[in-house]
Structures are given as structure tokens and as C-alpha cells.
PDB file of N, CA and C in Angstrom:
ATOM      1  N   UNK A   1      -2.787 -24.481  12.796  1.00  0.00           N
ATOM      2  CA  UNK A   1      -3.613 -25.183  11.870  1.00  0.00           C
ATOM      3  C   UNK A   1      -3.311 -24.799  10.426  1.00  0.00           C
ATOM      4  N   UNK A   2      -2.171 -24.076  10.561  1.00  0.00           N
ATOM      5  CA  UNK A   2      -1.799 -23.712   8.653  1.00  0.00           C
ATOM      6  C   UNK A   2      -1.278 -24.865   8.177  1.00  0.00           C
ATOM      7  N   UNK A   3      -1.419 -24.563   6.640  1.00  0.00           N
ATOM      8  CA  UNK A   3      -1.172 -25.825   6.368  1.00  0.00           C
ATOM      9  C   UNK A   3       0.469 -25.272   5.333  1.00  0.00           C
ATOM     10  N   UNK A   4       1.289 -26.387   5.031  1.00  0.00           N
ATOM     11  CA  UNK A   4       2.625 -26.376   4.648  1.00  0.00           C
ATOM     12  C   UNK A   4       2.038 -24.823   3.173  1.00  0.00           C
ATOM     13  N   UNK A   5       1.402 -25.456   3.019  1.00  0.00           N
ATOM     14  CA  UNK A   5       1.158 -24.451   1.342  1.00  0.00           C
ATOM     15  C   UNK A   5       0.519 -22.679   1.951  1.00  0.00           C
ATOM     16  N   UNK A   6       0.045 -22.593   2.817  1.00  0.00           N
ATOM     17  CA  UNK A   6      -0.333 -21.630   3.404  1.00  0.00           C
ATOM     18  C   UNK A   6       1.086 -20.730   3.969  1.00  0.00           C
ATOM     19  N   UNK A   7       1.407 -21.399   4.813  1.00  0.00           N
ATOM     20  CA  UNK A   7       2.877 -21.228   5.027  1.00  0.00           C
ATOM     21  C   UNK A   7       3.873 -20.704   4.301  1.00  0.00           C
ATOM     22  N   UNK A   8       4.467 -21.664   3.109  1.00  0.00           N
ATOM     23  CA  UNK A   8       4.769 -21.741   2.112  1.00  0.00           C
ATOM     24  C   UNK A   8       4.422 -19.853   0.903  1.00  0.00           C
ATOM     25  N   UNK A   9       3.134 -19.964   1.015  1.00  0.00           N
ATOM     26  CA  UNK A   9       2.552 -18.407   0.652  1.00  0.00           C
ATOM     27  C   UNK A   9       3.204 -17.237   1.468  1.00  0.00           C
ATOM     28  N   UNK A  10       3.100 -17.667   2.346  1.00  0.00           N
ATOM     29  CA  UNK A  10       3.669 -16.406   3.759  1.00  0.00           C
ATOM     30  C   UNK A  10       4.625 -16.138   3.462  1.00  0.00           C
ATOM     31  N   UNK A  11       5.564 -17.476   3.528  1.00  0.00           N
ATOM     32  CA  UNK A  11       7.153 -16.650   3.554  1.00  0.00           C
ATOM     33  C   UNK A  11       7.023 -16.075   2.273  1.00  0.00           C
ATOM     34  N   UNK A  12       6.911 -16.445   0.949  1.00  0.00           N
ATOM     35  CA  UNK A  12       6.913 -16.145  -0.216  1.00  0.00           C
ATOM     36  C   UNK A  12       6.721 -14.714  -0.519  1.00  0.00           C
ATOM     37  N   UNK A  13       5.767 -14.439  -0.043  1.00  0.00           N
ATOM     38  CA  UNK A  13       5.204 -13.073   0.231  1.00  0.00           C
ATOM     39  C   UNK A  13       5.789 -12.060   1.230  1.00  0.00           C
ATOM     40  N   UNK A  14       6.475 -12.658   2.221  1.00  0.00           N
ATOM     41  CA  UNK A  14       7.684 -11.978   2.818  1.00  0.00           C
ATOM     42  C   UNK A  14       8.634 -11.121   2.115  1.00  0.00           C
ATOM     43  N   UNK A  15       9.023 -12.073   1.673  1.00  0.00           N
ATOM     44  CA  UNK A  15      10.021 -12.151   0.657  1.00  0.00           C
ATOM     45  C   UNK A  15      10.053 -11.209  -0.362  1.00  0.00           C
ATOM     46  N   UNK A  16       9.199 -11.195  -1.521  1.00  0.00           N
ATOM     47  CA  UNK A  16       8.800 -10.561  -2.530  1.00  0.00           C
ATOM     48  C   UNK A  16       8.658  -9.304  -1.800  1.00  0.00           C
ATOM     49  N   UNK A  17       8.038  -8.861  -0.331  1.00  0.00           N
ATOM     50  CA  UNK A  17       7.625  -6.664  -0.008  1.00  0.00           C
ATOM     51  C   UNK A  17       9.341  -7.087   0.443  1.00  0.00           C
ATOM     52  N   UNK A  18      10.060  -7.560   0.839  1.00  0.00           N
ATOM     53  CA  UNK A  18      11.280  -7.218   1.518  1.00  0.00           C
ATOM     54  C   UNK A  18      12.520  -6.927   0.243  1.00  0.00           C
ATOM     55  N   UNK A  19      11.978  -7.724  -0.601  1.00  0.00           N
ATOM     56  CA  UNK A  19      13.001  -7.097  -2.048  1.00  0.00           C
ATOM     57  C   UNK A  19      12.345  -6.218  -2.720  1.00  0.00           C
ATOM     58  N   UNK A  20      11.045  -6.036  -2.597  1.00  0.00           N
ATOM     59  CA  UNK A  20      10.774  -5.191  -3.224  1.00  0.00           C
ATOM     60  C   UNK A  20      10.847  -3.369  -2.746  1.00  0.00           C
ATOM     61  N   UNK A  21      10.960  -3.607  -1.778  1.00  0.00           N
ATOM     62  CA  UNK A  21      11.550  -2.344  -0.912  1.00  0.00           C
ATOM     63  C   UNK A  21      13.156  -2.166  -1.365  1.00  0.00           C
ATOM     64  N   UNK A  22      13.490  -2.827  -1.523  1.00  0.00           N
ATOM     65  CA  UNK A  22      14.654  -2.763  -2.471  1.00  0.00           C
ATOM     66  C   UNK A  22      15.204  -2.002  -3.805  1.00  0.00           C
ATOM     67  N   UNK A  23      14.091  -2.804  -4.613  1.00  0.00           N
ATOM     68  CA  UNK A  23      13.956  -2.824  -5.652  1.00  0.00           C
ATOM     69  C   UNK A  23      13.465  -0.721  -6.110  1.00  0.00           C
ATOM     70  N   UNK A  24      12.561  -0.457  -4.912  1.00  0.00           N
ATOM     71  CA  UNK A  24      11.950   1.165  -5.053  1.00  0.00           C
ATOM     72  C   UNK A  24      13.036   1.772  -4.623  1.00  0.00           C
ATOM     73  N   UNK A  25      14.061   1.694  -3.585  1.00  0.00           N
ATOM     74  CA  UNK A  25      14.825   2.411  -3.662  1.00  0.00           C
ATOM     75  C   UNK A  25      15.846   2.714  -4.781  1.00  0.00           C
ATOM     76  N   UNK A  26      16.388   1.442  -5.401  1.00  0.00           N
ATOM     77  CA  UNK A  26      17.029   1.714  -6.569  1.00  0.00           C
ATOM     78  C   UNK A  26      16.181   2.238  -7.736  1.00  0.00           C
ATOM     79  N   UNK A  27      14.876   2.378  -7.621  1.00  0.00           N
ATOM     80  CA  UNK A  27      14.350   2.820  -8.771  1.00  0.00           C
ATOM     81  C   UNK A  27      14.342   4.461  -8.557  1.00  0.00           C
ATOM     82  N   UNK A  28      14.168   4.898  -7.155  1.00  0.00           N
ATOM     83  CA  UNK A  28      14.236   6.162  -6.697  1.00  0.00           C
ATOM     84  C   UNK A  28      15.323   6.812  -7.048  1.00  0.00           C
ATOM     85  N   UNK A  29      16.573   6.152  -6.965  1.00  0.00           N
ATOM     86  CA  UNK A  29      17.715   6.866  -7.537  1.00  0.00           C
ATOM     87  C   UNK A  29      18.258   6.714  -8.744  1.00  0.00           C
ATOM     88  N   UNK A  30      17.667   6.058  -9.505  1.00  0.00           N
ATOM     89  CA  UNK A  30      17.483   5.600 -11.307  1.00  0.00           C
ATOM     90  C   UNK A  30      16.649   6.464 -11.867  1.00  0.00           C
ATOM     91  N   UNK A  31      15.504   6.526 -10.999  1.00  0.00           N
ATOM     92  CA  UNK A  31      14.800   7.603 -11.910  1.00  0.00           C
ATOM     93  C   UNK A  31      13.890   8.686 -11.420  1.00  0.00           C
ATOM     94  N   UNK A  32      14.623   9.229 -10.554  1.00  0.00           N
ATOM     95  CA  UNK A  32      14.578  10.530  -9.915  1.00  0.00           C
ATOM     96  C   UNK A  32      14.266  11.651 -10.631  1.00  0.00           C
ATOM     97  N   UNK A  33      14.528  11.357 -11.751  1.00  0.00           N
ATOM     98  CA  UNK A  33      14.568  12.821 -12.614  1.00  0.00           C
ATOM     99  C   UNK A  33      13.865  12.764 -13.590  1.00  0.00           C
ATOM    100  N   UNK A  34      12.827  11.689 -13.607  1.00  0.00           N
ATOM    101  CA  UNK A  34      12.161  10.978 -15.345  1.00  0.00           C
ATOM    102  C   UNK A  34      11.309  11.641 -15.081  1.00  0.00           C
ATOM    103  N   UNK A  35      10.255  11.984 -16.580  1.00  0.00           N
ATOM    104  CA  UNK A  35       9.081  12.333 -15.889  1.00  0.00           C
ATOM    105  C   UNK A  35       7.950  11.337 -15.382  1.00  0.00           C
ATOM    106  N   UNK A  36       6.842  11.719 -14.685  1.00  0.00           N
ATOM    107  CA  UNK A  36       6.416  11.029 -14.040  1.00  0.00           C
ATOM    108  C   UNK A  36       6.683  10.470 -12.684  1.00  0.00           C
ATOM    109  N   UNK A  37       8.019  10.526 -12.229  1.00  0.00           N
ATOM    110  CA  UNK A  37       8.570  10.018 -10.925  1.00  0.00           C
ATOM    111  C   UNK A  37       9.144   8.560 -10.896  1.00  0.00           C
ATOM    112  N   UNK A  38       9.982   8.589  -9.653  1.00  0.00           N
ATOM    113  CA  UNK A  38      10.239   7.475  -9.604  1.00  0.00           C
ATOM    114  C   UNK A  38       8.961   5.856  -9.353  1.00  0.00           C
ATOM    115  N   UNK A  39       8.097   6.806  -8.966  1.00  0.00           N
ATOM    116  CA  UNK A  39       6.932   6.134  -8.296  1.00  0.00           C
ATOM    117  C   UNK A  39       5.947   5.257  -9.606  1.00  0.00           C
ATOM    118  N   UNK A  40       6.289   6.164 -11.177  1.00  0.00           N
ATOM    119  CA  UNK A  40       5.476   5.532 -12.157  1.00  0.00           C
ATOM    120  C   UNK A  40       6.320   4.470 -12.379  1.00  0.00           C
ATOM    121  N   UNK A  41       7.290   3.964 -12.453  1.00  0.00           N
ATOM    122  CA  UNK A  41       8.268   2.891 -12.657  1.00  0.00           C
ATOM    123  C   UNK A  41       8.350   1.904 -11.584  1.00  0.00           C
ATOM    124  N   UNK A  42       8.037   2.017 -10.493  1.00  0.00           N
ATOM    125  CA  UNK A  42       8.228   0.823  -8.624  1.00  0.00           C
ATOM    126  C   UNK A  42       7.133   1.794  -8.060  1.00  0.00           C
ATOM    127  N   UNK A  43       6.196   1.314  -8.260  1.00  0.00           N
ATOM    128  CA  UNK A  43       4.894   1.773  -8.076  1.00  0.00           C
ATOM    129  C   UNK A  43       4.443   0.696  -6.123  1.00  0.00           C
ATOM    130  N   UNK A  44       4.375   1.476  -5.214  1.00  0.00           N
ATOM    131  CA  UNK A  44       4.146   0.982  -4.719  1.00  0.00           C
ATOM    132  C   UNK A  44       3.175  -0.779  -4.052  1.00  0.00           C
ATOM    133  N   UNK A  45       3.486  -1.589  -3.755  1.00  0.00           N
ATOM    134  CA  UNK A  45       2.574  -2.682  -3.458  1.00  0.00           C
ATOM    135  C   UNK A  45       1.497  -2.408  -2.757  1.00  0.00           C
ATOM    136  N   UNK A  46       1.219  -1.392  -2.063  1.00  0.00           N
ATOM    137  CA  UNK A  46       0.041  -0.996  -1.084  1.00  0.00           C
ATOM    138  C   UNK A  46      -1.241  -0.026  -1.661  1.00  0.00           C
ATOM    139  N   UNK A  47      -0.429   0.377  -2.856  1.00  0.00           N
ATOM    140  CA  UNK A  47      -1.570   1.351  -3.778  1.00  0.00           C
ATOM    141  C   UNK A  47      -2.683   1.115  -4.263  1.00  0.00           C
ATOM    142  N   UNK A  48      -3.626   1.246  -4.155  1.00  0.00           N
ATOM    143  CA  UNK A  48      -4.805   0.841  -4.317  1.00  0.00           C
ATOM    144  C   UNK A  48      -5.640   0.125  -3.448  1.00  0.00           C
ATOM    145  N   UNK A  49      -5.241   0.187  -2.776  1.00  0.00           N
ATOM    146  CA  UNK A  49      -5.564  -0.928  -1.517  1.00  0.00           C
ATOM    147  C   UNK A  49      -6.886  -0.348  -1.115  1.00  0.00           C
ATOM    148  N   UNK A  50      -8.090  -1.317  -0.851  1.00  0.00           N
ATOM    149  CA  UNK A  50      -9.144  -0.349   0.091  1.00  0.00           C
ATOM    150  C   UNK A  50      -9.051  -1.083   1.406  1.00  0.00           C
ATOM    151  N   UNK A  51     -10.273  -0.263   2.113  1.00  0.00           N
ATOM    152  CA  UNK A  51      -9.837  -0.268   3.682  1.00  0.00           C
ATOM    153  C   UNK A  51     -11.176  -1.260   3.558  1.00  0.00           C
ATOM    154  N   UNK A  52     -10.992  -1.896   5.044  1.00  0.00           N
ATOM    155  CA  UNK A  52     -11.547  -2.732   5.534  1.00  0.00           C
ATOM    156  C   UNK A  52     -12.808  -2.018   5.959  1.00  0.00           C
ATOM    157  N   UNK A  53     -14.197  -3.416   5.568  1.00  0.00           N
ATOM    158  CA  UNK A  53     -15.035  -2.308   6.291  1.00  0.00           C
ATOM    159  C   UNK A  53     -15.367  -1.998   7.503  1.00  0.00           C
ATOM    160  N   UNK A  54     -15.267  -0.712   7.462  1.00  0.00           N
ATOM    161  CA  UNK A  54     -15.839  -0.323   9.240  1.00  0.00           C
ATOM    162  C   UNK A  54     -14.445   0.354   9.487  1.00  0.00           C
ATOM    163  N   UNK A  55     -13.850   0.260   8.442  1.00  0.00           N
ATOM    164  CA  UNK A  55     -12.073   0.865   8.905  1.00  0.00           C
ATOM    165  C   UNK A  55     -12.277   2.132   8.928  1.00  0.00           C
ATOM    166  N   UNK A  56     -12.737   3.088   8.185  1.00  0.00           N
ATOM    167  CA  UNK A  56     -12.878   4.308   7.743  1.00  0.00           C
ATOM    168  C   UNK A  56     -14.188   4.688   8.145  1.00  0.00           C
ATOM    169  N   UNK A  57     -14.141   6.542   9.048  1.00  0.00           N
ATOM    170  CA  UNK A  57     -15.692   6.899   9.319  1.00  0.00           C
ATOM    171  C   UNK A  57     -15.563   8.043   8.052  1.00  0.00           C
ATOM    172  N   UNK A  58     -17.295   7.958   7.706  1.00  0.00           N
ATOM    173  CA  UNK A  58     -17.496   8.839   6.627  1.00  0.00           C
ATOM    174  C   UNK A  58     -17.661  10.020   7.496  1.00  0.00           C
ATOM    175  N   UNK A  59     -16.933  11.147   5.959  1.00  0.00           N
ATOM    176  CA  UNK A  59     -16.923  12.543   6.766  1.00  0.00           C
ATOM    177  C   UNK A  59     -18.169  13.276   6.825  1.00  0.00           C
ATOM    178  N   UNK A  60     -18.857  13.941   7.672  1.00  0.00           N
ATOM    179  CA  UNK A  60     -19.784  14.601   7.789  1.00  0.00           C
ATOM    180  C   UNK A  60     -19.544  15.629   7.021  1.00  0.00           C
ATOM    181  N   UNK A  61     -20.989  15.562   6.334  1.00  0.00           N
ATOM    182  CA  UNK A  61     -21.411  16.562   4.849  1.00  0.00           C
ATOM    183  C   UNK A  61     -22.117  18.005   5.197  1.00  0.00           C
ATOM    184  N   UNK A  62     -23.009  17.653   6.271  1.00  0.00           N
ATOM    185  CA  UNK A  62     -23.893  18.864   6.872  1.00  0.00           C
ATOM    186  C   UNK A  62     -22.956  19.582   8.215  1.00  0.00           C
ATOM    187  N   UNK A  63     -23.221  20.388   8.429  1.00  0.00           N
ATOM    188  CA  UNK A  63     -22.540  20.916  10.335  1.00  0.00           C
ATOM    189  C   UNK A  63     -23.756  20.865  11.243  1.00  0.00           C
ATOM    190  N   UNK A  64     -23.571  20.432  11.980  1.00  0.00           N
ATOM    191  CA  UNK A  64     -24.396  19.770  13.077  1.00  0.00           C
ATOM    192  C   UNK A  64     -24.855  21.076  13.516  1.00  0.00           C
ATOM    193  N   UNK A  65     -26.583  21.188  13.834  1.00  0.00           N
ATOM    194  CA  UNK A  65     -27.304  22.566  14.413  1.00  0.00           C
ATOM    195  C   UNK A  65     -27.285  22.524  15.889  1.00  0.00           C
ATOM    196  N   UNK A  66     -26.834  23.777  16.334  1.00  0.00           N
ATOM    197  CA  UNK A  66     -27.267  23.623  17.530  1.00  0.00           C
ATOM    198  C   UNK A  66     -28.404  24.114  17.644  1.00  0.00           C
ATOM    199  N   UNK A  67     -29.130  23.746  19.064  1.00  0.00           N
ATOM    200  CA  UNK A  67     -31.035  23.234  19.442  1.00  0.00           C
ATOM    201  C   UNK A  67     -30.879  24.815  20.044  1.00  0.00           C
ATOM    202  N   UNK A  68     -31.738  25.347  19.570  1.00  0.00           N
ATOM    203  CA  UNK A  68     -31.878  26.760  20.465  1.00  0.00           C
ATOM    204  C   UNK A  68     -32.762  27.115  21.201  1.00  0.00           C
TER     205      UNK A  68
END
């Protein structure tokens, strides 16, 4: 039920993380030695990302008592 333009987005977007994986490796060996890293220059596509909810359990703050 996708439609041509939906589609159309997909591959597009394929496309763009598959060169862009590219693109970080040559930046990794361009600028390996800068400051900041190679990482401030081909900054990952996944960074910042939040999680879905219900993706993540919150960490327990207290330690659980045992009943005596």
C-alpha cells in the first residue's frame, strides 16, 4: 500500500546512510589527528536519536529492602 513517493523516500534514504558511511570513513582518515576528532567533522546520522517509548527501563534509584 506504499505509495510511489513513499517509496521513492526509502530508496533515497538508503542511499544517503550507504554513502554516508562512506563519506565517515574518509573523514576518519582526513582527520584523525584534528582536534576534536574525526567524529566533530562526519558526525554520526544516529546521534541524538531518542528511544522509542517503552524502549528503555528506568534504572532503579533506591535498593530494594529485604522483608525481615
Amino acid at each position: 500500500m506504499s505509495t510511489p513517493v513513499i517509496r521513492r523516500r526509502a530508496r533515497i534514504f538508503t542511499l544517503l546512510a550507504r554513502d554516508y558511511d562512506v563519506v565517515q570513513r574518509y573523514a576518519s582518515f582526513a582527520f584523525w589527528a584534528m582536534p576534536g576528532g574525526w567524529e566533530a567533522y562526519a558526525p554520526s546520522l544516529w546521534s541524538g536519536r531518542r528511544q522509542a517509548a517503552g524502549g528503555a527501563e528506568t534504572p532503579v534509584t533506591e535498593p530494594v529492602k529485604k522483608p525481615s
